[in-house]
N, C-alpha and C. Protein backbone atom coordinates (compact mmCIF):
# COMPACT_ATOMS: atom_id res chain seq x y z
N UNK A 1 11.37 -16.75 14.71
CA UNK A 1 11.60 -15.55 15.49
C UNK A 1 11.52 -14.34 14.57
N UNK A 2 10.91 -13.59 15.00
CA UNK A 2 10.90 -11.99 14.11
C UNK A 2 11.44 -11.17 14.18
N UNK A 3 12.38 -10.44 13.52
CA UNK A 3 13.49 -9.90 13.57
C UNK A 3 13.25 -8.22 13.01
N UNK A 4 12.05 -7.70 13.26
CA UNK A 4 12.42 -6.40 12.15
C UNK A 4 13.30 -5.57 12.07
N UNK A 5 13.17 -4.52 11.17
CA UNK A 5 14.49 -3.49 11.05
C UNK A 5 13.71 -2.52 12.42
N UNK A 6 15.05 -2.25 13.50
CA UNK A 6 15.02 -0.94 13.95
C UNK A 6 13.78 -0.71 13.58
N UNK A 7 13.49 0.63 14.41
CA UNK A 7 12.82 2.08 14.03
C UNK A 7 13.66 2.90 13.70
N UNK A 8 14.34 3.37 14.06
CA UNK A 8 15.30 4.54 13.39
C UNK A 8 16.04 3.72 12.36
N UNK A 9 16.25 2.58 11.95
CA UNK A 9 16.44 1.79 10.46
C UNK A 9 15.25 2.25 9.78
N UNK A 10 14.75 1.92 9.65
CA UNK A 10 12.91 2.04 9.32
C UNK A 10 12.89 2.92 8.59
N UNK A 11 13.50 4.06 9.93
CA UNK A 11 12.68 5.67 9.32
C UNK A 11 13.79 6.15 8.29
N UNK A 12 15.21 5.84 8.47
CA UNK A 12 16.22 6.30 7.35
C UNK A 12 16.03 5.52 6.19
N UNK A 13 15.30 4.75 6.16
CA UNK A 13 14.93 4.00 4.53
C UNK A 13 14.08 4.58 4.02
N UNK A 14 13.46 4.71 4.72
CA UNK A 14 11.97 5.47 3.87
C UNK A 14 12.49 6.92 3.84
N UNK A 15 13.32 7.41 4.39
CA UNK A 15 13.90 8.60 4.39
C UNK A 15 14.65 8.83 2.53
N UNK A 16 15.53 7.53 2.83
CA UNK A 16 16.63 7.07 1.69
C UNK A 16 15.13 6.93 0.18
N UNK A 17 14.26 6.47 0.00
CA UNK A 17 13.49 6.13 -0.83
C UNK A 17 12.17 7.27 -0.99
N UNK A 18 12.43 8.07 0.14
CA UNK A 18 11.72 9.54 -0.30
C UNK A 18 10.34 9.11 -1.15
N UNK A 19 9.45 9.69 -1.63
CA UNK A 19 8.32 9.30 -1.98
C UNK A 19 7.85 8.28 -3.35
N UNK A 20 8.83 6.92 -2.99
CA UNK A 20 8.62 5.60 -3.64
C UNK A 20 7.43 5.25 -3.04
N UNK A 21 7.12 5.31 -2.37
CA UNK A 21 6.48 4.84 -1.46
C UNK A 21 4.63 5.56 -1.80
N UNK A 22 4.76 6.37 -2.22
CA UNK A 22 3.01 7.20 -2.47
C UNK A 22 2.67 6.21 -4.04
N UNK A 23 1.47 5.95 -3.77
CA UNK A 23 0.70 5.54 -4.92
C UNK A 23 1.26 4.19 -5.13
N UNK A 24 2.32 3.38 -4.43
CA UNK A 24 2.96 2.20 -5.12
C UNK A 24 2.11 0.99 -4.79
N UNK A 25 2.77 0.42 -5.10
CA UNK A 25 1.90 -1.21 -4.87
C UNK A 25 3.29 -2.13 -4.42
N UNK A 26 3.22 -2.40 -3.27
CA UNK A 26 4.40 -2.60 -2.24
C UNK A 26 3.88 -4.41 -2.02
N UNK A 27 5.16 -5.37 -2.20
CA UNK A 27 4.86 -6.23 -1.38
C UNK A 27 6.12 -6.21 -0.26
N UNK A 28 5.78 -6.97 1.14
CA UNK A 28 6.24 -6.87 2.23
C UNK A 28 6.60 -8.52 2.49
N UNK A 29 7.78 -8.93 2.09
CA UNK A 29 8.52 -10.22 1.94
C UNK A 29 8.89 -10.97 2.93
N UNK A 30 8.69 -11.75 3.88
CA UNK A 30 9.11 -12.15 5.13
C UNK A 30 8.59 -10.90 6.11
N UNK A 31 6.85 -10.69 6.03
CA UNK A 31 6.36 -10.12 6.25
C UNK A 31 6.69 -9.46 8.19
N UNK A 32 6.60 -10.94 8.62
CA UNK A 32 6.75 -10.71 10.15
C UNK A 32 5.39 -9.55 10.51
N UNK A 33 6.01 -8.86 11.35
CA UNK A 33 5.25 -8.10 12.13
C UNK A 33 3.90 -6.69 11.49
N UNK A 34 4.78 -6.87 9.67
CA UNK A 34 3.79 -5.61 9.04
C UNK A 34 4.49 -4.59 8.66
N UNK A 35 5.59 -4.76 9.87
CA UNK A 35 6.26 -2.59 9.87
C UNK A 35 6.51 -1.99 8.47
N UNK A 36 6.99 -3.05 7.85
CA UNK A 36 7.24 -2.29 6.55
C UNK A 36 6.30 -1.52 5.72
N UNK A 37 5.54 -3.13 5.79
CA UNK A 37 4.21 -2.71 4.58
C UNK A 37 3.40 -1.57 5.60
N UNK A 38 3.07 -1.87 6.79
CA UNK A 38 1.95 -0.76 6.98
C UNK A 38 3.04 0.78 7.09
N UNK A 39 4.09 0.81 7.41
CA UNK A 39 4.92 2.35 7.07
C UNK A 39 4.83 2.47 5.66
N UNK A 40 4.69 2.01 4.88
CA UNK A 40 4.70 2.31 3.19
C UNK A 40 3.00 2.74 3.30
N UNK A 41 2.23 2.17 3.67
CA UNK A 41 1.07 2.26 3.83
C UNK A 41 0.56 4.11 4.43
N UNK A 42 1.22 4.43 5.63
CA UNK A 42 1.27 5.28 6.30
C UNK A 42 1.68 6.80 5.45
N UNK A 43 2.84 6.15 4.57
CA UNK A 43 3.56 7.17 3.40
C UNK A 43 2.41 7.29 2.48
N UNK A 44 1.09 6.27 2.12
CA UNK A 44 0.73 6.65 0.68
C UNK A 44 0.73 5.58 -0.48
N UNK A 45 1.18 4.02 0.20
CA UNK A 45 1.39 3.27 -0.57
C UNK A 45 -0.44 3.09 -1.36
N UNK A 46 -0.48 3.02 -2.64
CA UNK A 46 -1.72 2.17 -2.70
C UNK A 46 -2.30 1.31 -2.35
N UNK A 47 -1.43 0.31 -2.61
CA UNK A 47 -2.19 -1.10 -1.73
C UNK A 47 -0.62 -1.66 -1.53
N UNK A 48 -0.35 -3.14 -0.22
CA UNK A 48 0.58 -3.90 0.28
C UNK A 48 0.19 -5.57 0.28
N UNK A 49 1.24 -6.01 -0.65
CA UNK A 49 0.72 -7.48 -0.17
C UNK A 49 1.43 -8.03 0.47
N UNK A 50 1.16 -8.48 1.63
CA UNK A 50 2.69 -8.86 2.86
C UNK A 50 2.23 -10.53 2.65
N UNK A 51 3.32 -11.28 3.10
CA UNK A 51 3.82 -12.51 2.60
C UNK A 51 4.40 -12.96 3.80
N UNK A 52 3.49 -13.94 4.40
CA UNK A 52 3.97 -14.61 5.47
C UNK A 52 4.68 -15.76 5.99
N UNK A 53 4.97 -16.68 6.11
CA UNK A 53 4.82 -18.28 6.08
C UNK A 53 4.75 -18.69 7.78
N UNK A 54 5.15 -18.52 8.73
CA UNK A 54 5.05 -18.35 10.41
C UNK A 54 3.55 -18.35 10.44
N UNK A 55 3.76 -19.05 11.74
CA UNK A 55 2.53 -19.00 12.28
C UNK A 55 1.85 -17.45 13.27
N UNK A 56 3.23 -17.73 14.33
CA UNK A 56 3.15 -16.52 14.83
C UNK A 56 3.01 -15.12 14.80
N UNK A 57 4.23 -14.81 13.42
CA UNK A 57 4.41 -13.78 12.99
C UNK A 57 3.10 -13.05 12.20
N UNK A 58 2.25 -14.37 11.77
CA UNK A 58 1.19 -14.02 11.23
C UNK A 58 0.37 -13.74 12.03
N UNK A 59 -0.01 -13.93 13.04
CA UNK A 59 -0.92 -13.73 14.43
C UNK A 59 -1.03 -12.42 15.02
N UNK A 60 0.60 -11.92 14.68
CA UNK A 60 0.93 -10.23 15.04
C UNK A 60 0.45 -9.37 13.74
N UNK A 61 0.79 -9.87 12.80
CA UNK A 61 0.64 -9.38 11.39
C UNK A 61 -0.93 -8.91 11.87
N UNK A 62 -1.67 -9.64 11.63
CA UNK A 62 -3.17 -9.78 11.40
C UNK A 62 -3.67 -8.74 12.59
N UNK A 63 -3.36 -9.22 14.09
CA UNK A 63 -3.83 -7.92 15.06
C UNK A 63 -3.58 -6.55 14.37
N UNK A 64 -2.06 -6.43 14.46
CA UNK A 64 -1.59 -5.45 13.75
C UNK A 64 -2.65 -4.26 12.42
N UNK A 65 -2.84 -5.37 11.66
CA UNK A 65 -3.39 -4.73 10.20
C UNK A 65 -5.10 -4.64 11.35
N UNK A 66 -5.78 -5.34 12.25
CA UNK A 66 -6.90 -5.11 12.65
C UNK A 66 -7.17 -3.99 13.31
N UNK A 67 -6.27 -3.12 14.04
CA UNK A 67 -6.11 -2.08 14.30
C UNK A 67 -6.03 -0.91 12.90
N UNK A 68 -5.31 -1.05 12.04
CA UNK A 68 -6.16 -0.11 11.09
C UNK A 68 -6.92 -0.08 10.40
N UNK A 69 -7.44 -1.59 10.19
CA UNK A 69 -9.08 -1.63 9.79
C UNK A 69 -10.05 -0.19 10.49
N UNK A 70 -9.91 0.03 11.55
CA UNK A 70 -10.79 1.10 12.17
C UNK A 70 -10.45 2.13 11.54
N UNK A 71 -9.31 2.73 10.61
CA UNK A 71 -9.35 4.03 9.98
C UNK A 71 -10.10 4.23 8.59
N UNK A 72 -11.32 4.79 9.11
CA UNK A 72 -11.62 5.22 7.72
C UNK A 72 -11.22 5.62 6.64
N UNK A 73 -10.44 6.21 5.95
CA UNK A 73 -9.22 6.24 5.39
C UNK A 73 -8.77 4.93 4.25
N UNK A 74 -8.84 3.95 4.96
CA UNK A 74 -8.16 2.41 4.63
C UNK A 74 -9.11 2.24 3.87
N UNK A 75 -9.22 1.73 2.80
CA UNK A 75 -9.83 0.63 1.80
C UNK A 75 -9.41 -0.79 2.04
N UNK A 76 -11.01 -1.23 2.36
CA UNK A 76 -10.23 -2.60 2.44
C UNK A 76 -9.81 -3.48 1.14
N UNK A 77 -9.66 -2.65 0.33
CA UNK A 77 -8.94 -3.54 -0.98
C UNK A 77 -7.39 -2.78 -0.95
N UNK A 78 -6.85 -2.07 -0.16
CA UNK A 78 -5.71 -1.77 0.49
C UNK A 78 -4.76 -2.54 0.65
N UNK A 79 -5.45 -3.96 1.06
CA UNK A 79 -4.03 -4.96 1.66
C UNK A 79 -4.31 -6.22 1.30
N UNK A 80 -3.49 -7.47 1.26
CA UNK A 80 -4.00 -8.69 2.05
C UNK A 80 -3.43 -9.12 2.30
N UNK A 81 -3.00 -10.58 3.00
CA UNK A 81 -1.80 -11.25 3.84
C UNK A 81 -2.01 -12.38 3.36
N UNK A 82 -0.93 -12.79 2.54
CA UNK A 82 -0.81 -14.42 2.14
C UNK A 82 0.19 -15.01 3.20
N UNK A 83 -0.15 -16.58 3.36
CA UNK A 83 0.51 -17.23 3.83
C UNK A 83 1.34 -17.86 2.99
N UNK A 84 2.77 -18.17 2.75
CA UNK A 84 3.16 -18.91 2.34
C UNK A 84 4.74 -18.71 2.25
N UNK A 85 5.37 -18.93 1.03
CA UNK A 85 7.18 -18.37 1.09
C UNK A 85 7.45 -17.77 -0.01
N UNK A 86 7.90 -17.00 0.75
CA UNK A 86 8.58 -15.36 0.38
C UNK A 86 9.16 -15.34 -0.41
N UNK A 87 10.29 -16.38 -0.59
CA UNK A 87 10.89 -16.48 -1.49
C UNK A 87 10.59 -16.25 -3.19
N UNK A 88 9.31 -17.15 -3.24
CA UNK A 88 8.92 -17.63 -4.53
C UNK A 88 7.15 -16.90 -4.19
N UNK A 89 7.13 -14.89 -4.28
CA UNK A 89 5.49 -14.48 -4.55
C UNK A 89 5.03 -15.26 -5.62
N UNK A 90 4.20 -14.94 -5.64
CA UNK A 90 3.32 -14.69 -6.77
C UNK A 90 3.38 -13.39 -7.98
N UNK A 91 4.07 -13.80 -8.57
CA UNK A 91 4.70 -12.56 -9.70
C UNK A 91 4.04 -12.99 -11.08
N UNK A 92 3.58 -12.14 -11.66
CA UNK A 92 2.42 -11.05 -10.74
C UNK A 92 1.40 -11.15 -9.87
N UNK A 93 1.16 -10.59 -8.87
CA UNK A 93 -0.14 -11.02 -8.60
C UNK A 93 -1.02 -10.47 -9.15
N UNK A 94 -2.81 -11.06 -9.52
CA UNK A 94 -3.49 -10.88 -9.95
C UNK A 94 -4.65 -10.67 -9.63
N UNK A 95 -5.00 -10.15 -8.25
CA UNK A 95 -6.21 -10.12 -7.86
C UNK A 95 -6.76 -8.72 -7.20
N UNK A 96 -7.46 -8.10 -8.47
CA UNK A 96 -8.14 -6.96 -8.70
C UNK A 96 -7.42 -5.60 -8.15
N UNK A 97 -7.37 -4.87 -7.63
CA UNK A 97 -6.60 -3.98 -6.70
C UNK A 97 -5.27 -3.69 -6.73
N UNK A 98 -4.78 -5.28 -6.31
CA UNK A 98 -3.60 -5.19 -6.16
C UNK A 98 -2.90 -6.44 -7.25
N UNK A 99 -3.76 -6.02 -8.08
CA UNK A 99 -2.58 -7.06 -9.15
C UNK A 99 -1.26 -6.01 -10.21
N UNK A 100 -1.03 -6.61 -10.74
CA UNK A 100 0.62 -6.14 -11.71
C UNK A 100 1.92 -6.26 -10.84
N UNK A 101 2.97 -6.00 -11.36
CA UNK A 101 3.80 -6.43 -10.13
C UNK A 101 4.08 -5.30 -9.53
N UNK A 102 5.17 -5.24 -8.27
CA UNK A 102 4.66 -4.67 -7.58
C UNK A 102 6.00 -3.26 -7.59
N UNK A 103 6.10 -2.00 -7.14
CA UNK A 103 6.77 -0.67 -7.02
C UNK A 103 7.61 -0.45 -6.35
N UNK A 104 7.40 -1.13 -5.52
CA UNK A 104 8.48 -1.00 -3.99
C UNK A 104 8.27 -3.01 -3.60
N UNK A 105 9.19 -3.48 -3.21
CA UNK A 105 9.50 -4.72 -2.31
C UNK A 105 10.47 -4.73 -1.04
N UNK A 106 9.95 -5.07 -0.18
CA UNK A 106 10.77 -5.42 1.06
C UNK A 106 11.00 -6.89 1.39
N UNK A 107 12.21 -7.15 1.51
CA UNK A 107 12.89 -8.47 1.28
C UNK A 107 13.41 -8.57 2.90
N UNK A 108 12.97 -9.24 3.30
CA UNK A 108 13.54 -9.21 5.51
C UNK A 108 13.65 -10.98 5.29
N UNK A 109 14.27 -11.78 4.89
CA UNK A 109 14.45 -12.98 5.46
C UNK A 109 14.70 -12.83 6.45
N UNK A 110 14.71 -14.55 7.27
CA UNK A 110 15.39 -14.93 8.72
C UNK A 110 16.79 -14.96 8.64
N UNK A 111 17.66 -14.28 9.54
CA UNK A 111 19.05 -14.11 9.26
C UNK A 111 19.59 -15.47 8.41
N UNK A 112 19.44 -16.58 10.04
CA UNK A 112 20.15 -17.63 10.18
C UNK A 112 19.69 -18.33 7.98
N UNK A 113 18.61 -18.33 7.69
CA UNK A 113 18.44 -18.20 6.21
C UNK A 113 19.26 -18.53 5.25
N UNK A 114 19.94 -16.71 5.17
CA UNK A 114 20.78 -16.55 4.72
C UNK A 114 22.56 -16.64 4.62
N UNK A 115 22.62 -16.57 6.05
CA UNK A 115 23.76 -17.14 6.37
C UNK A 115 24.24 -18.67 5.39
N UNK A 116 22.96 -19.40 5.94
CA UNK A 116 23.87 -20.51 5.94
C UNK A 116 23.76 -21.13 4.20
N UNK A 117 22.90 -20.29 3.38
CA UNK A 117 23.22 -20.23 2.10
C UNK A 117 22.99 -19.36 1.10
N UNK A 118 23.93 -17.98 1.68
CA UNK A 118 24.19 -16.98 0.90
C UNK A 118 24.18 -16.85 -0.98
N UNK A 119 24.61 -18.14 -1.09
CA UNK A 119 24.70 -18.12 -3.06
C UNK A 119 22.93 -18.50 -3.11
N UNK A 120 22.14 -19.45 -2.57
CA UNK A 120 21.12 -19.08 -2.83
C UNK A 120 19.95 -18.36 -2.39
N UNK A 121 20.25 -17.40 -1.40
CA UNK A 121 19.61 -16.25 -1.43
C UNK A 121 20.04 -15.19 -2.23
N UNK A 122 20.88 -14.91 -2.98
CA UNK A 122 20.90 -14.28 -4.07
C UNK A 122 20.55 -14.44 -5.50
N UNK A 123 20.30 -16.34 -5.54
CA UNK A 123 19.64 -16.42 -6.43
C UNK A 123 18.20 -16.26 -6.62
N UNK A 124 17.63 -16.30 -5.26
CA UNK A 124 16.73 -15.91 -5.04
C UNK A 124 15.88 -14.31 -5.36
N UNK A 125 16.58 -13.88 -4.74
CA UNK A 125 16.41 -11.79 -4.96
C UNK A 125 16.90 -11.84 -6.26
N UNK A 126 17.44 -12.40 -7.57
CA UNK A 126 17.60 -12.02 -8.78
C UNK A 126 16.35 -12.71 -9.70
N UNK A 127 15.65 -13.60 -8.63
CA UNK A 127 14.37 -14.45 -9.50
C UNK A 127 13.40 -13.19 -9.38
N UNK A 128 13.37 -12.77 -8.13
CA UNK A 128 11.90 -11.44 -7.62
C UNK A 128 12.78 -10.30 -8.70
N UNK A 129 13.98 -9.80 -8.53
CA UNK A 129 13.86 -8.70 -8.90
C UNK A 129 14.05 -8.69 -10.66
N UNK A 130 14.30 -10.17 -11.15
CA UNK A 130 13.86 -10.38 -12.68
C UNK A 130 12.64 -9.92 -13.10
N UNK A 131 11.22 -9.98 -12.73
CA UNK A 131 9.99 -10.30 -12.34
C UNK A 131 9.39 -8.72 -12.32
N UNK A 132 10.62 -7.80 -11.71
CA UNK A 132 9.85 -6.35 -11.71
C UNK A 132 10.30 -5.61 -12.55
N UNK A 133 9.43 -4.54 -12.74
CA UNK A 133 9.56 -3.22 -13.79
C UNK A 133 10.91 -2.36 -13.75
N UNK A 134 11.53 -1.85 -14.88
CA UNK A 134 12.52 -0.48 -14.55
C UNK A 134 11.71 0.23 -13.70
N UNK A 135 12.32 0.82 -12.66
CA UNK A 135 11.60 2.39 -12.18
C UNK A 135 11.46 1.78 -10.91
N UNK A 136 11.49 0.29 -10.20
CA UNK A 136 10.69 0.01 -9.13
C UNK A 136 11.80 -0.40 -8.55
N UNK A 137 11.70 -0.58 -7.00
CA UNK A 137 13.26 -0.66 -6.13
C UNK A 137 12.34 -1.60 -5.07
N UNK A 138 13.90 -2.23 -4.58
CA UNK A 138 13.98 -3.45 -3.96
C UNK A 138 14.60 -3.13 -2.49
N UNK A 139 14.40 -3.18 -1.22
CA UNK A 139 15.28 -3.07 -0.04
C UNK A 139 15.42 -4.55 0.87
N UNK A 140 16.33 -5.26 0.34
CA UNK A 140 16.74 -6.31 0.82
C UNK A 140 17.82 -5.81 2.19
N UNK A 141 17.37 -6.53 3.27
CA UNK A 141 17.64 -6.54 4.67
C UNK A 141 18.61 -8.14 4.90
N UNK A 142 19.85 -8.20 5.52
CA UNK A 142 20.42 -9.05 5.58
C UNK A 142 21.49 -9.16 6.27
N UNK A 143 21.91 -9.97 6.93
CA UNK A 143 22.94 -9.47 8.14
C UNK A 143 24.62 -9.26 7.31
N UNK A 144 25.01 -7.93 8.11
CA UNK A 144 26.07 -7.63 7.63
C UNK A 144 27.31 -8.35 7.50
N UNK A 145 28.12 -7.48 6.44
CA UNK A 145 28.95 -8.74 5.90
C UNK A 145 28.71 -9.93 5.29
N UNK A 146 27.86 -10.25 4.85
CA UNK A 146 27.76 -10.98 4.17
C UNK A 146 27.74 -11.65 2.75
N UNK A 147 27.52 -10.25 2.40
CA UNK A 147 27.61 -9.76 1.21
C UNK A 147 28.05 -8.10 0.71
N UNK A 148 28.80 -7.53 -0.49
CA UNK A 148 29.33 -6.64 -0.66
C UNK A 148 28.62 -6.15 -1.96
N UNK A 149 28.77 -4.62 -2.41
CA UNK A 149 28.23 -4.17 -3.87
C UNK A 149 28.21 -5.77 -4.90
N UNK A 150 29.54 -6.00 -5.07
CA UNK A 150 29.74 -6.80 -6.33
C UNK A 150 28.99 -7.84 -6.31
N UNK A 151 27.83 -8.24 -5.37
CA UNK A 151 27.26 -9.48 -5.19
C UNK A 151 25.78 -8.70 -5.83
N UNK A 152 25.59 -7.67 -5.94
CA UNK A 152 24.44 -6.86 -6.73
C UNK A 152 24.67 -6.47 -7.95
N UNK A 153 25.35 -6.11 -8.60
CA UNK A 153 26.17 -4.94 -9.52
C UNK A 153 25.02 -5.55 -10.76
N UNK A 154 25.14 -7.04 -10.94
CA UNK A 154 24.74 -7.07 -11.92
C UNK A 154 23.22 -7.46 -12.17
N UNK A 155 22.58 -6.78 -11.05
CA UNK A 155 21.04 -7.09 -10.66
C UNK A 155 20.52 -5.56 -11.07
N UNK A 156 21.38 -4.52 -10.73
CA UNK A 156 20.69 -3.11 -10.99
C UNK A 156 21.33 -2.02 -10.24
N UNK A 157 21.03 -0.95 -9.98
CA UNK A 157 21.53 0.25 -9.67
C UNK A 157 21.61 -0.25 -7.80
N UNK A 158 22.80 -0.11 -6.85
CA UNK A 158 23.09 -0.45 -5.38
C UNK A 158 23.28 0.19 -4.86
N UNK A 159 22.71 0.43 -3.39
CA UNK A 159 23.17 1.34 -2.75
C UNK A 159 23.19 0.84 -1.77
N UNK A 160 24.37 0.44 -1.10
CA UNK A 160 24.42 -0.63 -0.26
C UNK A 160 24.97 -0.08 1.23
N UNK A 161 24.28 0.01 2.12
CA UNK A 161 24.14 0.36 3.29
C UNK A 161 24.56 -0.51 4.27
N UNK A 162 24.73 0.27 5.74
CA UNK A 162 24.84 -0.92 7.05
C UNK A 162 24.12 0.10 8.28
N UNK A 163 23.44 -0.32 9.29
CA UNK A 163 23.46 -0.03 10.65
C UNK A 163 23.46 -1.20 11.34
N UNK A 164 24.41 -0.86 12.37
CA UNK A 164 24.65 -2.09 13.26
C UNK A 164 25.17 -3.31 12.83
N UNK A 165 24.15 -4.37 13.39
CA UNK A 165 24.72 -5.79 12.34
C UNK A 165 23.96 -5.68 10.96
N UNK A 166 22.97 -5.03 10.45
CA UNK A 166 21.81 -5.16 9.70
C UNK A 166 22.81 -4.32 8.36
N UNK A 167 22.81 -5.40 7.06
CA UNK A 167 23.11 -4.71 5.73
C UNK A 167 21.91 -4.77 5.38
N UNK A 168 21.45 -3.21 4.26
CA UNK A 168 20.73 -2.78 3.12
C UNK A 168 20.86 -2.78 2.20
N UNK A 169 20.56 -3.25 1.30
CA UNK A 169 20.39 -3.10 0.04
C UNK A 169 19.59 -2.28 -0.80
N UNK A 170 19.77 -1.10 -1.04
CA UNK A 170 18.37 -0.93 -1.95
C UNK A 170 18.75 -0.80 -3.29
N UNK A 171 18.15 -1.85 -3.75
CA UNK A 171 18.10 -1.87 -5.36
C UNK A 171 16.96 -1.48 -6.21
N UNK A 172 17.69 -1.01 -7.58
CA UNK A 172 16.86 -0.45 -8.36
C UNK A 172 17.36 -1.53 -9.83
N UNK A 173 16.14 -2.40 -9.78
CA UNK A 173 16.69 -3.71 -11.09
C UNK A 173 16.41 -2.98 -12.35
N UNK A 174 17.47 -3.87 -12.90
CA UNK A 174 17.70 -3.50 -14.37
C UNK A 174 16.04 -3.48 -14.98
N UNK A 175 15.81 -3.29 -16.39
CA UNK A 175 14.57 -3.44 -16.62
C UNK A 175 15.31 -4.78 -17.81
């Protein structure tokens, strides 16, 4: 099931991350539907590599990104859509365009995911955000309560948010 953030979530992140987003090289983590990567896209991102493993979600993904194939504008060395798990990218990726790692990451697991093993989805987001540069930030999406600052502190700079049921994270990892 695909769960994205809100739109008015959406728009106060990218609000909150102000122009991270121009020139970066964004991957889009539990890709689902796109929103992320193609709004980073929309801001100025350089290129997005969204990360799927669903069947479905990939089905929307793909219409989705086929509709801005028609903007001239788009390079198609802009994007591409892997199938597989999110968990464990490809760090770095390496293929022409969009290789080095990446500027911006969006982290959206499936709630139920995380819930039911919170210690290793955090070991998880400390493997990706080991993997990236000082200077580059992380917005991990995760249902609230579940976790508090002190479950980040020692990953990098937190700024740890809520709307609704939905906690934010946006981190900025140590280098």
């Amino acid at each position: 099931m695909t769960r994205p953030l809100m739109g008015r979530v959406r728009e106060a992140l990218f609000n909150i991350l102000g122009s991270k987003a121009e020139e970066a090289l964004v991957w889009d983590l539990f890709a689902g539907t796109g929103a992320n990567g193609i709004e980073a896209m929309s801001r100025g991102a350089r290129g997005v590599i969204f990360v799927e493993r669903s069947r479905k979600p990939l089905g929307v993904l793909q219409r989705n990104l086929s509709i801005l194939e028609q903007d001239p504008d788009l390079s198609p060395e802009a994007y591409t859509v892997l199938r597989g798990d999110a968990w464990a990218p490809p760090l770095p990726f390496s293929e022409g365009y969009l290789s080095g790692p990446p500027d911006l990451v969006f982290l959206d697991p499936p709630y139920p995911q995380v819930k039911k093993d919170p210690v290793a989805a955090l070991q998880r987001l400390k493997a990706i955000t080991g993997q990236m540069e000082s200077g580059s930030s992380l917005v991990f999406h995760f249902p609230k309560g579940i976790f508090g600052p002190e479950s980040f502190e020692k990953m990098g700079r937190v700024d740890l948010r809520s709307w609704g049921d939905a906690g934010v994270c946006l981190l900025s990892p140590h280098s």
